[in-house]
Protein backbone atom coordinates (compact mmCIF):
# COMPACT_ATOMS: atom_id res chain seq x y z
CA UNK A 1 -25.57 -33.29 83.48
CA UNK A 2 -28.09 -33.34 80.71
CA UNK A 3 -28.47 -29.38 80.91
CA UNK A 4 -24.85 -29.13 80.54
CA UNK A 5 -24.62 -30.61 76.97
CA UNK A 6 -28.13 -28.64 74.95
CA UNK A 7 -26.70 -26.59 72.68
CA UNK A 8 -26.90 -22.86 72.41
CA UNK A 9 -25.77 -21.98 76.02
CA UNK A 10 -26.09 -18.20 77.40
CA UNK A 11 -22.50 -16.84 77.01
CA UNK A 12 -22.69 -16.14 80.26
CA UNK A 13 -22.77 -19.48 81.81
CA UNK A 14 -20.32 -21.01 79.27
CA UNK A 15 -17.06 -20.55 81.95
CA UNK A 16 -19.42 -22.57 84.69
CA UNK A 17 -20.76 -25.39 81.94
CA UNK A 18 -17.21 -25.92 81.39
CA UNK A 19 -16.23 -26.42 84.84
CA UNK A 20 -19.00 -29.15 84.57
CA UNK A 21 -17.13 -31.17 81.92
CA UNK A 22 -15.15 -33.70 83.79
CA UNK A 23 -11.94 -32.73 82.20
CA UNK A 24 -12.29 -29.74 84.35
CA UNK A 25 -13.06 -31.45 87.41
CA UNK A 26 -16.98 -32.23 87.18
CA UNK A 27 -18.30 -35.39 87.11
CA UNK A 28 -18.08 -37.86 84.22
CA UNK A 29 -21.00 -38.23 81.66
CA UNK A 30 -21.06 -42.08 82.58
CA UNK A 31 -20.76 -44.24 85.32
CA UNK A 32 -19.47 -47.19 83.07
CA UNK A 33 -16.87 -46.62 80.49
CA UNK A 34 -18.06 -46.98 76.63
CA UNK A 35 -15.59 -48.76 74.79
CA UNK A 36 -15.12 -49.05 70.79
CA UNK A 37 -14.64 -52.75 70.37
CA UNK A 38 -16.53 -54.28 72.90
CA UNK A 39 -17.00 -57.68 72.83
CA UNK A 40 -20.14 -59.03 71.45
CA UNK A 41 -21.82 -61.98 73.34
CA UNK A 42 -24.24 -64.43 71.79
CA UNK A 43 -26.67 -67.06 73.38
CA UNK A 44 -24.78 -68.26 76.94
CA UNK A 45 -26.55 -70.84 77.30
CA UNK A 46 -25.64 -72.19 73.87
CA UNK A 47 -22.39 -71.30 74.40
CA UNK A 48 -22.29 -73.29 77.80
CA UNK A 49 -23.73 -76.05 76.20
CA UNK A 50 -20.65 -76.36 73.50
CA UNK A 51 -18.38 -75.98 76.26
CA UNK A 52 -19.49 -78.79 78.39
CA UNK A 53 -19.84 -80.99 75.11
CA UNK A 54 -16.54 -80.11 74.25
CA UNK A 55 -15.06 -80.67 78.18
CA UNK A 56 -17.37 -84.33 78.20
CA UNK A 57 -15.58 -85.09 74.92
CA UNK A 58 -12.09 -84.14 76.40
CA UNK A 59 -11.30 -82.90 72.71
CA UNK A 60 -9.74 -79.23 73.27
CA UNK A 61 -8.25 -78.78 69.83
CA UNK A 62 -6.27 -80.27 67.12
CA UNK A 63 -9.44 -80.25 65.04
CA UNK A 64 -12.23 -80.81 66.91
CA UNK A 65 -15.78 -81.06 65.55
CA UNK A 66 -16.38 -77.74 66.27
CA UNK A 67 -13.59 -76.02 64.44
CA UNK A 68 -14.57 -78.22 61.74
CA UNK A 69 -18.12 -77.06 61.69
CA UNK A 70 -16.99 -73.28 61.41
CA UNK A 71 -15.12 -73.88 59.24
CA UNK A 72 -17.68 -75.29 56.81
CA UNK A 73 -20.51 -72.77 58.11
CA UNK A 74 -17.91 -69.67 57.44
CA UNK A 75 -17.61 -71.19 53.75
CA UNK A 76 -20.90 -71.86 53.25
CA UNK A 77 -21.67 -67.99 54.32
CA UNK A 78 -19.26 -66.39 52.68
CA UNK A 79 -19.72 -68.66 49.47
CA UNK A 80 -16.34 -69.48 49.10
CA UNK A 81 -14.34 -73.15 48.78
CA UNK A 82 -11.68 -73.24 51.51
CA UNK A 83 -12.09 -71.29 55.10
CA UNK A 84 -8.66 -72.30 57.63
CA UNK A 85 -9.95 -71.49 60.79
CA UNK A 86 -6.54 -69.85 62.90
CA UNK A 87 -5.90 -69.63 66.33
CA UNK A 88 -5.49 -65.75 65.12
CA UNK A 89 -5.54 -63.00 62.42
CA UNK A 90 -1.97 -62.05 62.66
CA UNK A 91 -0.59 -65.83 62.27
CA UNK A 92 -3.42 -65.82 59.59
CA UNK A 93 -1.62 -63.03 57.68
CA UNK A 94 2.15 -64.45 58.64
CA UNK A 95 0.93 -68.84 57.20
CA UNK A 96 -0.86 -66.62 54.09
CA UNK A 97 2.10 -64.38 53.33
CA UNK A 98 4.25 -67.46 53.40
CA UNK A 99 1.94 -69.74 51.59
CA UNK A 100 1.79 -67.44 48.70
CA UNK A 101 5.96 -67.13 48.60
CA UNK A 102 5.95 -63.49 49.58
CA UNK A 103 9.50 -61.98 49.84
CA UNK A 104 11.46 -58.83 49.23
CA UNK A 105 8.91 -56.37 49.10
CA UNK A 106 5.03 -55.87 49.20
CA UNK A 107 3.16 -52.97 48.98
CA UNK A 108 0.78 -52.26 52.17
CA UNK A 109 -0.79 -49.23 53.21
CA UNK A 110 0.21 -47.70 56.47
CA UNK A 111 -3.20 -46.64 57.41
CA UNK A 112 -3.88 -49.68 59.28
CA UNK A 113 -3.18 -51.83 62.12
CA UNK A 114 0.28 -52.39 62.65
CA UNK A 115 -0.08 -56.10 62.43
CA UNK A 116 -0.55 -56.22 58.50
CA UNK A 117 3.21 -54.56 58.68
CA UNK A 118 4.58 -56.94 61.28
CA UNK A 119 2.99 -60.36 59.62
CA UNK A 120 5.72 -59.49 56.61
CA UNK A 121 8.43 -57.82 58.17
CA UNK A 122 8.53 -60.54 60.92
CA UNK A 123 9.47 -62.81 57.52
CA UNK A 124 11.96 -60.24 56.86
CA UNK A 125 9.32 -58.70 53.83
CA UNK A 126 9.68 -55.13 53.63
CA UNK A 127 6.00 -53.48 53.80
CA UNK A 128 6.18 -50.70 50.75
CA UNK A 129 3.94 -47.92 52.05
CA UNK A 130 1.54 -46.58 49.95
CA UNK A 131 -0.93 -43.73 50.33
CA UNK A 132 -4.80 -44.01 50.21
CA UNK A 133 -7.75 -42.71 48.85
CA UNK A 134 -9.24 -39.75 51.18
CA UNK A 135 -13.00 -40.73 50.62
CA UNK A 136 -12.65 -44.87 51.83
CA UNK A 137 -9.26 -45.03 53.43
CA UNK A 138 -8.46 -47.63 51.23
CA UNK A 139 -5.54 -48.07 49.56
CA UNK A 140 -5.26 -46.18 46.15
CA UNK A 141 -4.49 -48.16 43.37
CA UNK A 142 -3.47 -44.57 41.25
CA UNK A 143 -0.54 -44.45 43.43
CA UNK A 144 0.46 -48.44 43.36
CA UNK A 145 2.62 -48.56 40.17
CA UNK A 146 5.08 -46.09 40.95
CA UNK A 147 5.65 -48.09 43.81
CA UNK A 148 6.53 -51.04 42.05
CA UNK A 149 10.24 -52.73 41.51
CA UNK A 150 11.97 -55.60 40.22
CA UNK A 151 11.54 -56.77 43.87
CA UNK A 152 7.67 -56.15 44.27
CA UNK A 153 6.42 -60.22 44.98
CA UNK A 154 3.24 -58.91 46.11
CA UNK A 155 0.47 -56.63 47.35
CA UNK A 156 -1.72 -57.08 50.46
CA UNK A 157 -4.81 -54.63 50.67
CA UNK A 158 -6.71 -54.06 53.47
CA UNK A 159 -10.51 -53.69 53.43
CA UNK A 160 -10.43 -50.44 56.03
CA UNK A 161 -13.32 -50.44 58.35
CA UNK A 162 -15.18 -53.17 56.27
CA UNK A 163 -15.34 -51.08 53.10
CA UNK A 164 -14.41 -52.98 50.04
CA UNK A 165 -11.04 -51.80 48.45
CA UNK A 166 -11.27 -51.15 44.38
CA UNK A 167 -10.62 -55.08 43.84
CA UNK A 168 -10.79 -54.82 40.33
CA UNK A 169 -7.78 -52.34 39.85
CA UNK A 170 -5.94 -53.96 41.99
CA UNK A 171 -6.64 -57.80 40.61
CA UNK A 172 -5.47 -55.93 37.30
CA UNK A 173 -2.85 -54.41 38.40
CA UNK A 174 -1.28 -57.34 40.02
CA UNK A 175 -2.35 -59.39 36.93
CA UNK A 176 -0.59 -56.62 34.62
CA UNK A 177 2.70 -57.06 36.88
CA UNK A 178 2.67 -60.60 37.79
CA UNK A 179 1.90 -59.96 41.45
CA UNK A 180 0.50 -62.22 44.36
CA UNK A 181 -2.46 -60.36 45.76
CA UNK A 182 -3.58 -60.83 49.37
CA UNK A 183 -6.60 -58.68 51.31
CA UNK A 184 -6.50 -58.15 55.04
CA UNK A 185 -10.14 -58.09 55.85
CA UNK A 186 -9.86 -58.27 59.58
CA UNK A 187 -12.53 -55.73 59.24
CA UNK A 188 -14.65 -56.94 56.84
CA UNK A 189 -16.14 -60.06 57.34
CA UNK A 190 -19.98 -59.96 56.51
CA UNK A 191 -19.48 -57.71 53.48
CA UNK A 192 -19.28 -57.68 50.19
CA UNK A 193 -18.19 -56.01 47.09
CA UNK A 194 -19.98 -56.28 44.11
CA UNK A 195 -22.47 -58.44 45.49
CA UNK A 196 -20.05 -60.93 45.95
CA UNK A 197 -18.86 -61.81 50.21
CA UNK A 198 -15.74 -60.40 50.75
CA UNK A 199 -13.52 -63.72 51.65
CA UNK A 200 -13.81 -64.21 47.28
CA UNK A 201 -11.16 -62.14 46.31
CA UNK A 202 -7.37 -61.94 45.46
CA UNK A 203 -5.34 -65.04 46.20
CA UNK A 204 -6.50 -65.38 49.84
CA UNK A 205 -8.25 -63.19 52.61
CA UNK A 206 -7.98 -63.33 55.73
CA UNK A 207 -10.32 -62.54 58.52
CA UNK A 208 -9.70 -61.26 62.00
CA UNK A 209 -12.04 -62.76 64.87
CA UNK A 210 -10.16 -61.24 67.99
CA UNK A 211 -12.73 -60.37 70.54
CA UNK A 212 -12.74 -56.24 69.85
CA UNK A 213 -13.81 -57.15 66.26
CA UNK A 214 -18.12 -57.65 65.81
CA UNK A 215 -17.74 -61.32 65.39
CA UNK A 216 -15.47 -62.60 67.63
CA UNK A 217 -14.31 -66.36 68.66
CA UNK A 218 -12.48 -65.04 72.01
CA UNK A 219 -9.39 -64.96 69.63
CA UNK A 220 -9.31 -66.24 66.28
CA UNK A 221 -8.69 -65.75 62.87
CA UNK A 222 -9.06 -67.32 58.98
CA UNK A 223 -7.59 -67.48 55.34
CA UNK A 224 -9.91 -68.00 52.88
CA UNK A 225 -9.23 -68.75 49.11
CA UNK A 226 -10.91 -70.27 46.02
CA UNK A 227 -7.54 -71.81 45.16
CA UNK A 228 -7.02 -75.98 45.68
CA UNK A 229 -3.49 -76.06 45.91
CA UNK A 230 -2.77 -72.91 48.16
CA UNK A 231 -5.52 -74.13 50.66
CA UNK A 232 -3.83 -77.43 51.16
CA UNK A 233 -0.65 -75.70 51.46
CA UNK A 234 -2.37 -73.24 54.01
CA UNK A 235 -3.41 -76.81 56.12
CA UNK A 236 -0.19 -78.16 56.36
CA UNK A 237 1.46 -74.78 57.35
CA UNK A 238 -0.68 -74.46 59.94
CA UNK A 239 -0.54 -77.63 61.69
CA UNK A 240 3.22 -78.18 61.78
CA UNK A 241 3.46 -79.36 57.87
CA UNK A 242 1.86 -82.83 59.04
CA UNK A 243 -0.10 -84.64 56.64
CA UNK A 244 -1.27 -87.60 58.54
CA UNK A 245 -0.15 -89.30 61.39
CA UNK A 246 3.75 -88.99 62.27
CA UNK A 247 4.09 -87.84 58.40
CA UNK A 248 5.11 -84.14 58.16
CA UNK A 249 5.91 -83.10 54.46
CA UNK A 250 6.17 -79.66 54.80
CA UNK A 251 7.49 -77.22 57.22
CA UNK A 252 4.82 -75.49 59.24
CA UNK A 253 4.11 -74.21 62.64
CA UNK A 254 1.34 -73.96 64.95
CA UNK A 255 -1.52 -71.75 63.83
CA UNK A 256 -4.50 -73.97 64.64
CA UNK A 257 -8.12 -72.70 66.08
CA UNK A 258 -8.77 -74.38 69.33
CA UNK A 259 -12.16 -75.95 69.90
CA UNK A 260 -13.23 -73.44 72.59
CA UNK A 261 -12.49 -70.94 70.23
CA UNK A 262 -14.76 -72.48 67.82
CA UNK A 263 -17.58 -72.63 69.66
CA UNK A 264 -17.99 -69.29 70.75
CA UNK A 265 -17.83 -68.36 66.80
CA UNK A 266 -20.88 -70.91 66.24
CA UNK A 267 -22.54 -69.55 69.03
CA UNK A 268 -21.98 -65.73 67.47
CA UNK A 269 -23.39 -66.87 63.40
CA UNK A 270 -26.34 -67.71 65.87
CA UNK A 271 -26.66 -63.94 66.28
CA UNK A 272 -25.16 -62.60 63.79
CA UNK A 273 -28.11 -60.78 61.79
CA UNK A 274 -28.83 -59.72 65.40
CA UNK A 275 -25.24 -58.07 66.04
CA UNK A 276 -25.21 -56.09 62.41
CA UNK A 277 -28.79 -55.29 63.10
CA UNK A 278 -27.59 -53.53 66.33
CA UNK A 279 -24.53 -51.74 64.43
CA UNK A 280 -26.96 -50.77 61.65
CA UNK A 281 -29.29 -48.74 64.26
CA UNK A 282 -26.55 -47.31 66.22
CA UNK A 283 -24.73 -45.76 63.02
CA UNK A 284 -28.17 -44.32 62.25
CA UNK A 285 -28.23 -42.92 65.04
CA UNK A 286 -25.01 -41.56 65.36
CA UNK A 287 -25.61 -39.88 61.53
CA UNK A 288 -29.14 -38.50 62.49
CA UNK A 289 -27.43 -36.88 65.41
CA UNK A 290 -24.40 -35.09 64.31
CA UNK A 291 -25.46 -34.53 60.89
CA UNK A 292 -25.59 -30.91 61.65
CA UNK A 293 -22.62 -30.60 63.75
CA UNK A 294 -20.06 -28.23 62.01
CA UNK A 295 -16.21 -29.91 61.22
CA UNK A 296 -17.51 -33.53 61.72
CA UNK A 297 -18.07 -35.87 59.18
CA UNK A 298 -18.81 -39.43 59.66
CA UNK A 299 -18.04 -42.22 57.12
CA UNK A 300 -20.76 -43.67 55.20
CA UNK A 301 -20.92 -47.09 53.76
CA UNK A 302 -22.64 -48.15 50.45
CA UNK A 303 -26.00 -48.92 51.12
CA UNK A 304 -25.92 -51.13 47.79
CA UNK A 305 -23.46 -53.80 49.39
CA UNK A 306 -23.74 -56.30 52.51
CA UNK A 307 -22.07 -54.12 55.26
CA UNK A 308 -21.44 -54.85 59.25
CA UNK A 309 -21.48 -51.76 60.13
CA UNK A 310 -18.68 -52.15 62.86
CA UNK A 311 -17.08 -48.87 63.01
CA UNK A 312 -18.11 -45.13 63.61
CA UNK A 313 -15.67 -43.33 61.75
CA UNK A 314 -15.49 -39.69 62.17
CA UNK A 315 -13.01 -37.31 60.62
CA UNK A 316 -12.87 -33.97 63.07
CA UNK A 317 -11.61 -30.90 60.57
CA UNK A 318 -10.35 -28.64 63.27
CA UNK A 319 -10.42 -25.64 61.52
CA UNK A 320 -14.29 -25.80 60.72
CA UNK A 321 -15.37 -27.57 64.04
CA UNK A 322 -12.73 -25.46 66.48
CA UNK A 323 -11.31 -28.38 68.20
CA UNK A 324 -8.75 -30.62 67.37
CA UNK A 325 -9.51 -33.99 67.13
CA UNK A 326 -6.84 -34.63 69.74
CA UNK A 327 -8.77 -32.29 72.47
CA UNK A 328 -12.09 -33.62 71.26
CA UNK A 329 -10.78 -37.00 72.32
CA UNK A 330 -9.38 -35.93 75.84
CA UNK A 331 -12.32 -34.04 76.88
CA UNK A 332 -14.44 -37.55 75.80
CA UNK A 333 -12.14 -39.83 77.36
CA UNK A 334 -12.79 -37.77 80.94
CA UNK A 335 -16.55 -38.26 80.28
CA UNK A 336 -15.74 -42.20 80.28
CA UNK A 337 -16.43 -42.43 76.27
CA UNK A 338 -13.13 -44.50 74.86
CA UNK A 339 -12.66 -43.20 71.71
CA UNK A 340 -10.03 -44.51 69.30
CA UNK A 341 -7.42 -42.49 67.56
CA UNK A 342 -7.61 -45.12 64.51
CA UNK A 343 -4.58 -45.40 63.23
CA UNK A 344 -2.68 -43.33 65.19
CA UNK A 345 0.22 -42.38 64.10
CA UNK A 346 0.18 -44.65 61.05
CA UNK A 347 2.90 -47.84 60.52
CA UNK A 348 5.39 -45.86 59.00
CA UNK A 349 5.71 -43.75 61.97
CA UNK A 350 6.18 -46.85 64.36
CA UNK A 351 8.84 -48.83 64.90
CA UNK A 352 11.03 -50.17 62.99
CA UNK A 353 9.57 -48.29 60.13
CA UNK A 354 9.96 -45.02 60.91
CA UNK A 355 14.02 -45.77 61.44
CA UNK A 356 13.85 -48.00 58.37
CA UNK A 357 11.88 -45.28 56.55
CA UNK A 358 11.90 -41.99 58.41
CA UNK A 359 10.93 -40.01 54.85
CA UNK A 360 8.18 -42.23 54.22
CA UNK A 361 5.83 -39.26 55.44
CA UNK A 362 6.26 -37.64 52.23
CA UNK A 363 5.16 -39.31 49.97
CA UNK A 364 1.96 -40.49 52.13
CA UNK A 365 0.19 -37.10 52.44
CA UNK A 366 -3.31 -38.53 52.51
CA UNK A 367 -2.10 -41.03 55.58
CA UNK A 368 -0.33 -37.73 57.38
CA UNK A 369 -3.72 -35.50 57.25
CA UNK A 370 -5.89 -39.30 58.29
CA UNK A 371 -4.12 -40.11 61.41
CA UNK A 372 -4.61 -36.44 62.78
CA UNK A 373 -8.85 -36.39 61.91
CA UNK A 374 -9.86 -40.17 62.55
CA UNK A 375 -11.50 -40.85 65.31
CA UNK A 376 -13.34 -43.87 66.03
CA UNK A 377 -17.14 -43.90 68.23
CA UNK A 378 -18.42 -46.66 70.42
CA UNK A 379 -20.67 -48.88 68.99
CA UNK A 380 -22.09 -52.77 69.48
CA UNK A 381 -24.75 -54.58 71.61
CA UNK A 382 -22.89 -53.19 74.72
CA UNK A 383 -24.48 -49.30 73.58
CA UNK A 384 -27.53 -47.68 73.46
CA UNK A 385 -29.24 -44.79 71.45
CA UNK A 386 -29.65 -42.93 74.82
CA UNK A 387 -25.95 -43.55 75.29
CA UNK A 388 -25.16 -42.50 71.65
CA UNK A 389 -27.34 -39.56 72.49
CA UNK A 390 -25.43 -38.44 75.16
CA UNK A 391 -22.41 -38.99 73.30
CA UNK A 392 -23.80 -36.83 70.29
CA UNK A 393 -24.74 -34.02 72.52
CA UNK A 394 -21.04 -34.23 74.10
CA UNK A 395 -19.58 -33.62 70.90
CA UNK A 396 -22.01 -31.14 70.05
CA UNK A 397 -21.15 -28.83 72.94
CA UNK A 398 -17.43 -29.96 72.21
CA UNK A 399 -17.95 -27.98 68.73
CA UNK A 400 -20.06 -25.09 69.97
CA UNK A 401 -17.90 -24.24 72.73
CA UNK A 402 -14.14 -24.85 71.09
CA UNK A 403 -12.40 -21.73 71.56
CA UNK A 404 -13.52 -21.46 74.81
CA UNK A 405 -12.12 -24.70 75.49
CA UNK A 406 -8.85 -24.30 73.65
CA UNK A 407 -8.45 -21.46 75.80
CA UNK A 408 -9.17 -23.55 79.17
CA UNK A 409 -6.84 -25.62 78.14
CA UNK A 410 -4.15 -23.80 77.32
CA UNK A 411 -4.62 -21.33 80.65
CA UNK A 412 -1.86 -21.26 82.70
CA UNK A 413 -0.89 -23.52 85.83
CA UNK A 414 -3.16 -26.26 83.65
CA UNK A 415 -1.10 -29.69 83.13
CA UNK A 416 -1.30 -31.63 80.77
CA UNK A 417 -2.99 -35.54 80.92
């Protein structure tokens, strides 16, 4: 199998390598699947050790020790006052939204996870798409004002693949316009911008910890903010509005971090250095191995700022490299390597959006061209260079040999996946 993928083939054997690739009936590349987003597992026996604490202390949740301790470790790492652990990122973005009195409309990109659409339009918000920039993916704060109204209450950036967004335009422009600012960072915790940990910045931030993300608590979330009043507000919304025993104040539901949860994010700061470490070796590997390969360039993140390196971000130009993206990711997906169409095919083309909006295309060209050339690698303490290797020398042949398979897949009596 190793033969198959060194570059330069005779053209003479390039119809029988191709039989070899598994999307033409050979064998896959891997035994076991490679997966972008698999979870990362700190000490078990630390771990354990919570867990039977936590079962001896019969003390599951409703702020436990545990969740209590995150929650002052996460501050205390990310330097900021107030960290609300939540039982998840999406009710983190939903208590946050509400907290800050979002309504009518807030501007959002739709490159992103369709989550940071839903956690305002399940509050009947209308998410405001706006395009991005095409170096970060981030949204573009050139394009912001035109977007604005008399019923603009907000904006909520997202920190795409754990790159900062430009905060300072944005702070100003929100300041200029009198405009709550929120940042998803579901992607970004562990970084910074300007020095300064991302967790600092806007109103409030919130963090994803869902198992796919690099630091994980099973499921879990937060909402950080240097802001007194909001962070109180962000308590009692997230625990039912109680302030004390049998005295609820405020109306609230039930967004709360349970203590099993908690203890598997202790356990993962444990490792943390060790996880980025990992993430930091296997994009340098990745970039030392396709640096040459024509039509695919891979993201790069400011060396200058704290980064967690959790995504492998490369955009396929199928005109230069002679393969779609799309083929590129069914010929890897038969050799058992999971790739991610990231964000595929953007918010405003889910729904309800795209029957709410279904011109919204136009004026996001930048999102249009993304969602066709992202594609997202494997990466994480669950891969290996020699795996990355492999997966390198996949795409390699992928890009040598496009037309030829184009044409293979496009012969007749073929069907389609």
């Amino acid at each position: 199998m190793d033969a198959l993928f060194s570059r330069k083939q005779p053209d003479t054997d390039v119809k029988n390598k191709l039989e070899e690739l598994a999307l033409f009936g050979g064998p896959a590349a891997f035994t076991e699947t490679l997966h972008v987003g698999r979870p990362n597992i700190g000490d078990r026996d630390r771990l354990l050790a919570r867990i039977n604490d936590m079962l001896d202390r019969r003390w599951l949740t409703n702020h436990g020790v545990y969740v209590a301790e995150l929650e002052q470790r996460l501050a205390a790492y990310l330097g900021v006052k107030h960290c609300i652990a939540m039982c998840n990122g999406t009710v983190a973005l939903e208590i946050a939204a509400r907290a800050l009195g979002l309504s009518d409309e807030v501007i959002v990109p739709a490159f992103t996870f369709v989550a940071t659409a839903h956690a305002l339009q399940w509050q009947e918000i209308t998410p405001v798409f706006c395009d991005v920039d095409p170096r970060t993916h981030n949204l573009d704060p050139q394009r912001i004002e035109a977007l604005i109204t008399p019923r603009t209450s907000g904006i909520a950036a997202v920190h795409v693949w754990g790159q900062a967004c430009d905060v300072d335009a944005l702070t100003a422009i929100a300041r200029r316009h009198n405009l709550r600012l929120m940042f998803d960072a579901a992607h970004a915790f562990g970084c910074s911008y300007g020095g300064r940990m991302i967790g600092n910045f806007g109103d409030a931030e919130v963090f994803s910890f869902h198992a796919t993300k690099f630091f994980n608590t099973f499921e879990g979330g937060a909402v950080t903010t240097n802001d007194d009043a909001l962070a109180a507000k962000i308590r009692l919304m997230h625990n039912f509005g109680f302030a004390g025993l049998d005295n609820v104040i405020y109306i609230g539901t039930n967004g709360k971090m349970s203590e099993v949860s908690a203890a598997m994010g202790l356990t993962g700061l444990e490792s943390l250095e060790e996880f980025i470490a990992v993430n930091r070796r296997n994009y340098q590997h990745y970039h030392q191995q396709l640096a040459d390969v024509p039509g695919v360039r891979l993201l790069r993140f400011d060396e200058q700022e704290h980064n967690n390196y959790q995504y492998i971000v490369a955009e396929i130009d199928a005109q230069t490299a002679g393969i779609s993206r799309d083929d590129l990711v069914r010929l890897l997906h038969a050799e058992k390597v999971r790739v991610r169409r990231y964000f595929y095919p953007a918010c405003h083309r889910m729904e309800p959006y795209r029957s709410y909006f279904p011109h919204a295309g136009l004026l996001l060209p930048v999102t249009e061209e993304l969602v066709q050339r992202v594609m997202i690698l494997p990466t994480g303490t669950a891969i290996n260079p020699k795996e990355i290797s492999r997966v390198c020398q996949i795409i390699a042949f992928a890009v040598e040999h496009g037309p030829d398979i184009r044409a293979a897949l496009a012969a007749p009596g073929r069907s389609s996946p």
